[in-house]
Each structure stands twice: as structure tokens, then as C-alpha cells.
C-alpha atoms as a PDB file:
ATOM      1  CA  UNK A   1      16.496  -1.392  -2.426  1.00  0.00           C
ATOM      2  CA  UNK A   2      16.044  -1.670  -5.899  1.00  0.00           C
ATOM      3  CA  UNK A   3      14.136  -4.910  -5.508  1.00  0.00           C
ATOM      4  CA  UNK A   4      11.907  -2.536  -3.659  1.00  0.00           C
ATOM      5  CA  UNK A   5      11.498   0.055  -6.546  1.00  0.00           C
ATOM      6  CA  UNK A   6      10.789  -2.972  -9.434  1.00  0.00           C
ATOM      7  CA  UNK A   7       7.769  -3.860  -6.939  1.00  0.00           C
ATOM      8  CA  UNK A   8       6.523  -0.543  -5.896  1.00  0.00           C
ATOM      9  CA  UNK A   9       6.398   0.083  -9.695  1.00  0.00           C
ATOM     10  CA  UNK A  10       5.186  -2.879 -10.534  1.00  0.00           C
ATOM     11  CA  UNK A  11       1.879  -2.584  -8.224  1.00  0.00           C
ATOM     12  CA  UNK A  12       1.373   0.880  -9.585  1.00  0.00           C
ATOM     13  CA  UNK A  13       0.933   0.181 -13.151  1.00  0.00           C
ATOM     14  CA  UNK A  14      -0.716  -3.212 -13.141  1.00  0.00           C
ATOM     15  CA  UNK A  15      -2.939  -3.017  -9.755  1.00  0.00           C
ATOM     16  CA  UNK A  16      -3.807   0.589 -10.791  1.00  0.00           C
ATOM     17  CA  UNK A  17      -6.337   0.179 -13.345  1.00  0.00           C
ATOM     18  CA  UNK A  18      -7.513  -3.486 -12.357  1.00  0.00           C
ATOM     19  CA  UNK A  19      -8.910  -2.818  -9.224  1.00  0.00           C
ATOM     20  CA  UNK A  20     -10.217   0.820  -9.370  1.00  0.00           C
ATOM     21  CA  UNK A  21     -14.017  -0.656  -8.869  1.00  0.00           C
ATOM     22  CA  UNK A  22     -12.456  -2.195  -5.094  1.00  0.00           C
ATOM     23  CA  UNK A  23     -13.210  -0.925  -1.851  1.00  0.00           C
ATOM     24  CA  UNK A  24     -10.026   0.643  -0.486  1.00  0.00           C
ATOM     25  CA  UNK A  25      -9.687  -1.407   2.738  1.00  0.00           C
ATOM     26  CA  UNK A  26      -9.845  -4.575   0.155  1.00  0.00           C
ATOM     27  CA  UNK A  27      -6.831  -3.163  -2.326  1.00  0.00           C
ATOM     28  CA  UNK A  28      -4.918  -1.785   0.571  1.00  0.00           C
ATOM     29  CA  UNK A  29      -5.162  -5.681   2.474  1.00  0.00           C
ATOM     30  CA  UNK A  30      -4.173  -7.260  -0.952  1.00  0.00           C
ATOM     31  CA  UNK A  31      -1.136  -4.647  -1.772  1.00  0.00           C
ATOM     32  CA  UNK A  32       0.132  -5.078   2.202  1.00  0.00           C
ATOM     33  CA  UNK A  33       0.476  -8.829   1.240  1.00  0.00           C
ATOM     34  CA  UNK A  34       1.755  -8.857  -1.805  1.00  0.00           C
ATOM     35  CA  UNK A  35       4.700  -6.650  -0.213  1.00  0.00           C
ATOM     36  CA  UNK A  36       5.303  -8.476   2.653  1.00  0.00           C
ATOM     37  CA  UNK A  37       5.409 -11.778   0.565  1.00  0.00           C
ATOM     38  CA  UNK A  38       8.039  -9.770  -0.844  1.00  0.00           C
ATOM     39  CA  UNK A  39      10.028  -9.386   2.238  1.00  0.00           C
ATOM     40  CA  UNK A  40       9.661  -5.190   1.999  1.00  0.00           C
ATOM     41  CA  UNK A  41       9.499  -4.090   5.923  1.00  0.00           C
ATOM     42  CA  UNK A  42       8.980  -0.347   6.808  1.00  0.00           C
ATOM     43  CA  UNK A  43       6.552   1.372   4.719  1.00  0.00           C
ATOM     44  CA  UNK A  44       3.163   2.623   4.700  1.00  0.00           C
ATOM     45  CA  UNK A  45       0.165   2.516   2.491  1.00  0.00           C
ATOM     46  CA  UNK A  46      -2.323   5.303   2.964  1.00  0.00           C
ATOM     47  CA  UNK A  47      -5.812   6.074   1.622  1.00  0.00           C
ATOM     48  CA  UNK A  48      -6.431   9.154   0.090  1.00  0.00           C
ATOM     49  CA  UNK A  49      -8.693  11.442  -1.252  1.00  0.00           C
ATOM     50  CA  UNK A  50      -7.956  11.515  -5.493  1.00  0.00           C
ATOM     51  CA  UNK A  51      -7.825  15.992  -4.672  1.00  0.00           C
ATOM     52  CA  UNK A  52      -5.495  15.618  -2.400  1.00  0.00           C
ATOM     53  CA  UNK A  53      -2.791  13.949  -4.239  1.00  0.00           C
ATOM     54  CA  UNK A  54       0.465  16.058  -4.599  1.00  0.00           C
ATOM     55  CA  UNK A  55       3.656  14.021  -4.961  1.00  0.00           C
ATOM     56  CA  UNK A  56       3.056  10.565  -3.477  1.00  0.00           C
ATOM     57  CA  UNK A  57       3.818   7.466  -4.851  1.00  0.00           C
ATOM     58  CA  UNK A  58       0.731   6.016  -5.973  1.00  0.00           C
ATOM     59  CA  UNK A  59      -0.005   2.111  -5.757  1.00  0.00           C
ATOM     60  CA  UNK A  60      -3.423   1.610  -6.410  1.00  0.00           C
ATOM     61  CA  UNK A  61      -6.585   2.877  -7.241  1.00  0.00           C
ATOM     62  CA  UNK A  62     -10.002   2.457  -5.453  1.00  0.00           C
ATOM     63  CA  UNK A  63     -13.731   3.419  -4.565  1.00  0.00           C
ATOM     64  CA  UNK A  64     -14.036   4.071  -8.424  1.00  0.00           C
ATOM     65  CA  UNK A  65     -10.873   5.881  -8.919  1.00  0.00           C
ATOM     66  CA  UNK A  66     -12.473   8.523  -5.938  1.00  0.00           C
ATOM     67  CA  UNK A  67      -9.372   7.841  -3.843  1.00  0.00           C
ATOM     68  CA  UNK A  68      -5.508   6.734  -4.372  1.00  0.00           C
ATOM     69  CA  UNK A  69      -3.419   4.123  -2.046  1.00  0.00           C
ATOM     70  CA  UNK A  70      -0.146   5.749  -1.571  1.00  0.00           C
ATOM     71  CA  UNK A  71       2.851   3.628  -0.288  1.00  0.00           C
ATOM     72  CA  UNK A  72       6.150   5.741   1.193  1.00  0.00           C
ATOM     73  CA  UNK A  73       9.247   4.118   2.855  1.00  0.00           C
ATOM     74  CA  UNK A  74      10.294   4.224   6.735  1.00  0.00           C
ATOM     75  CA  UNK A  75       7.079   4.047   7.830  1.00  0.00           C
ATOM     76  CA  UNK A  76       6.353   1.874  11.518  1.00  0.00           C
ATOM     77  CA  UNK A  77       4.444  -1.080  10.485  1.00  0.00           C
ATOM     78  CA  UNK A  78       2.077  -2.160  12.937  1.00  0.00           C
ATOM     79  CA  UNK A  79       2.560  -5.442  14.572  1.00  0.00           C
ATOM     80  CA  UNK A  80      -0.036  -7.945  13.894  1.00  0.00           C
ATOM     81  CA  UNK A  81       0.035  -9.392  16.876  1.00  0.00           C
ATOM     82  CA  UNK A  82       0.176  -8.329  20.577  1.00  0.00           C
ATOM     83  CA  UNK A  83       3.360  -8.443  22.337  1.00  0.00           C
ATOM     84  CA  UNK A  84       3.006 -10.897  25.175  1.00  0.00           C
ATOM     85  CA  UNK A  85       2.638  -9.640  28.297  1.00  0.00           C
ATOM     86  CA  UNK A  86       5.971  -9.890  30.917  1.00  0.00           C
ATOM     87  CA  UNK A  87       6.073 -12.303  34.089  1.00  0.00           C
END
């Protein structure tokens, strides 16, 4: 868990500022990866509007600092695959 905290924290103050100019969709595909290389499993990364920040964890900036990636824990991750079907 505290593995989990060093790389949250890690992201937010060294991906921040970097990547600001990126296209949200592009950060938020580079942060998921960088976590799961990491081995963290249930959490979520969310766009969101820079006004409508209260007290989320921020991860990234993007869109020209316009709009935040948050990440929280317990989230459902969404498989990236289909489930196969049953016979």
C-alpha cells in the first residue's frame, strides 16, 4: 500500500508539469500503464474539468492545464478484453 502512495506521488509531481500541453486521453493511456506496470489493480483515473477540482488526488495535467487526471483507489477497472463466451 505504500508502494502505491510512493507512485501515486511520484506521477503527480513529475508527470504534472511535463505533459500539461497533452491531450487528456494521451496522459490518461500513459499514467494507466505506468501503474499497471506497477502491479497497482483497483483504481480509477478520471478527467476533469480544472473548476471542478475539490479534494482529489491529482496525477496529471492536460489540454493546457484546462483539465486535471485524478486517480482514487477501489475503483472497477475495466477488463481489456471480452470474457469468452460459455459452451
Amino acid at each position: 500500500m505504500k508502494n502505491i502512495a510512493i507512485v501515486v506521488a511520484t506521477l503527480a509531481f513529475v508527470a504534472a508539469p511535463a505533459f500539461a500541453a497533452k491531450p487528456c486521453d494521451e496522459l490518461k493511456t500513459e499514467i494507466a500503464a505506468k501503474l499497471d506496470a506497477k502491479g497497482v489493480v483497483g483504481y480509477t483515473l478520471d478527467i476533469v474539468d480544472t473548476a471542478q477540482i475539490a479534494d482529489q488526488n491529482v496525477i496529471g495535467s492536460c489540454d493546457g492545464g484546462t483539465k486535471k487526471i485524478t486517480y482514487s483507489r477501489g475503483g472497477m477497472k475495466v477488463a481489456k478484453e471480452p470474457a469468452p463466451a460459455p459452451q
